[in-house]
C-alpha atoms as a PDB file:
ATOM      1  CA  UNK A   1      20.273  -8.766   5.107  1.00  0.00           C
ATOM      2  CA  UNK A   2      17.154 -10.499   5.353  1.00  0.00           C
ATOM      3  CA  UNK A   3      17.190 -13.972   7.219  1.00  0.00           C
ATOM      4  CA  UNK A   4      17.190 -17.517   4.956  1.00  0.00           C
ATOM      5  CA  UNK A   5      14.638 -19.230   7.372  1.00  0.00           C
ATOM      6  CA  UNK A   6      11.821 -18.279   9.267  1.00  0.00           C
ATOM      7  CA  UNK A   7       9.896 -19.900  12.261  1.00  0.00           C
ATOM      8  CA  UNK A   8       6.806 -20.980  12.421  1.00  0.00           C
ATOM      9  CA  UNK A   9       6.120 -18.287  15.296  1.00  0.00           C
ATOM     10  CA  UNK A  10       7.428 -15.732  12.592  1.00  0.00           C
ATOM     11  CA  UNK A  11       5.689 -17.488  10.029  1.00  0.00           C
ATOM     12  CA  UNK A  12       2.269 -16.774  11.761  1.00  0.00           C
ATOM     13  CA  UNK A  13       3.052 -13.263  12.050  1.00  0.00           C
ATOM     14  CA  UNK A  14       3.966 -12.500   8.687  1.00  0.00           C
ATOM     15  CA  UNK A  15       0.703 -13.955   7.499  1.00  0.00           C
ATOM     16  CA  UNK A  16      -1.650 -12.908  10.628  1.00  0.00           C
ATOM     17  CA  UNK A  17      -2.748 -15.915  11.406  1.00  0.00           C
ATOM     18  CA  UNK A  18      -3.349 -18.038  14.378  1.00  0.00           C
ATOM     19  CA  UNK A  19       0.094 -19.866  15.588  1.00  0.00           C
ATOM     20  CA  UNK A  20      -2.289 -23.360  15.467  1.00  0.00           C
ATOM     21  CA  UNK A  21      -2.907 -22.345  11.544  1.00  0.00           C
ATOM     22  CA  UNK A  22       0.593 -21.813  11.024  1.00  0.00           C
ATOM     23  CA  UNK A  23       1.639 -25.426  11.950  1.00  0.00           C
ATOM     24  CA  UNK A  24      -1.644 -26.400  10.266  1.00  0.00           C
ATOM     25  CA  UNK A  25       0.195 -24.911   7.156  1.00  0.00           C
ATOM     26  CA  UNK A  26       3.446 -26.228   8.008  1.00  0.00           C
ATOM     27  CA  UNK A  27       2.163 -30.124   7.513  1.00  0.00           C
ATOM     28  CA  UNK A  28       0.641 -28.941   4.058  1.00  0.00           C
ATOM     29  CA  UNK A  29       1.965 -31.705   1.449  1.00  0.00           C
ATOM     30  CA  UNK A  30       3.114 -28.470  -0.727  1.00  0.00           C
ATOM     31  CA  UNK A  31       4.059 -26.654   1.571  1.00  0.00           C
ATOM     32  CA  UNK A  32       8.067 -26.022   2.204  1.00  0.00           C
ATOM     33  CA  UNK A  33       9.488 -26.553   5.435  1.00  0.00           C
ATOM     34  CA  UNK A  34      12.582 -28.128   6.785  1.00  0.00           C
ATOM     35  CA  UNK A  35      13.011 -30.342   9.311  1.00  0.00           C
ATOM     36  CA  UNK A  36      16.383 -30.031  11.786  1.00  0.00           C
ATOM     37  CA  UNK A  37      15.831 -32.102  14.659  1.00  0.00           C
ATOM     38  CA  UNK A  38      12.283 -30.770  16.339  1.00  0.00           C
ATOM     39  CA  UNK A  39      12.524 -27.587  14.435  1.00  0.00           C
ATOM     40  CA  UNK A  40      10.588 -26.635  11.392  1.00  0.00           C
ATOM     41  CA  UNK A  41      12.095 -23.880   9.443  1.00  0.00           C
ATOM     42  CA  UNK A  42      10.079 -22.338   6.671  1.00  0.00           C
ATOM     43  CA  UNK A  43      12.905 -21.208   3.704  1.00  0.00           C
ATOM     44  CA  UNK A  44      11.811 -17.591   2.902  1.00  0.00           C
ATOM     45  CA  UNK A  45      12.318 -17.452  -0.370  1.00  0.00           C
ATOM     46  CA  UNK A  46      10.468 -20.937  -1.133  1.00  0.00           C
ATOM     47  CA  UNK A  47       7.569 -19.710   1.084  1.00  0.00           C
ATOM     48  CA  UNK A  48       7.396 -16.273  -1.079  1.00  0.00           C
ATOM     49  CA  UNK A  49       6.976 -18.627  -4.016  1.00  0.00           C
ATOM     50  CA  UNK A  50       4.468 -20.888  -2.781  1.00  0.00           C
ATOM     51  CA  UNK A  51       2.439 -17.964  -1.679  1.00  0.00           C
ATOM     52  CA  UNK A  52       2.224 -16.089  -5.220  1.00  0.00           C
ATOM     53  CA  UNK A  53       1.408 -19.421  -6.442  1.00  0.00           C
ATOM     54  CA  UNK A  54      -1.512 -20.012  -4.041  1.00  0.00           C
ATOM     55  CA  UNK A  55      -2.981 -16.509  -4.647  1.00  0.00           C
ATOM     56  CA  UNK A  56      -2.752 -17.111  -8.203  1.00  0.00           C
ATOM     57  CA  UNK A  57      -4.987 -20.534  -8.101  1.00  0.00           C
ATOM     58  CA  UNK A  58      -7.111 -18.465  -5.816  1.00  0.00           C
ATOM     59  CA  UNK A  59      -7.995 -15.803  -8.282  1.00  0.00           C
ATOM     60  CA  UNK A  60      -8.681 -18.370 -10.591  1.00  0.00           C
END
C-alpha cells in the first residue's frame, strides 16, 4: 500500500531534484502541501495531479 503523504526529502527524490528546489516547490502558490506543525507533507495523489497538469502547460 502506497503511503498518503510524502516528505519533502522524498519529494526531492522522486523528482531528482535538489532538496533546496524541493522546498522551493513546496512554497509554490499551486502547489499542494500540508502544513502539521513544522512539517510539510506533500499529499501523493494531489502532487501526481499537479504534475500531469504542469507537463501539460509545458508542452503547450
Amino acid at each position: 500500500m502506497e503511503k498518503e503523504t510524502m516528505s519533502v526529502q522524498e519529494l526531492s527524490t522522486r523528482m531528482g531534484i535538489s532538496l533546496p528546489k524541493a522546498y522551493a516547490l513546496t512554497k509554490e502558490p499551486d502547489f499542494p502541501v500540508v502544513h502539521i506543525g513544522t512539517r510539510i507533507l506533500i499529499p501523493v495523489d494531489a502532487f501526481k495531479e499537479w504534475l500531469v497538469i504542469h507537463s501539460q502547460k509545458e508542452q503547450l
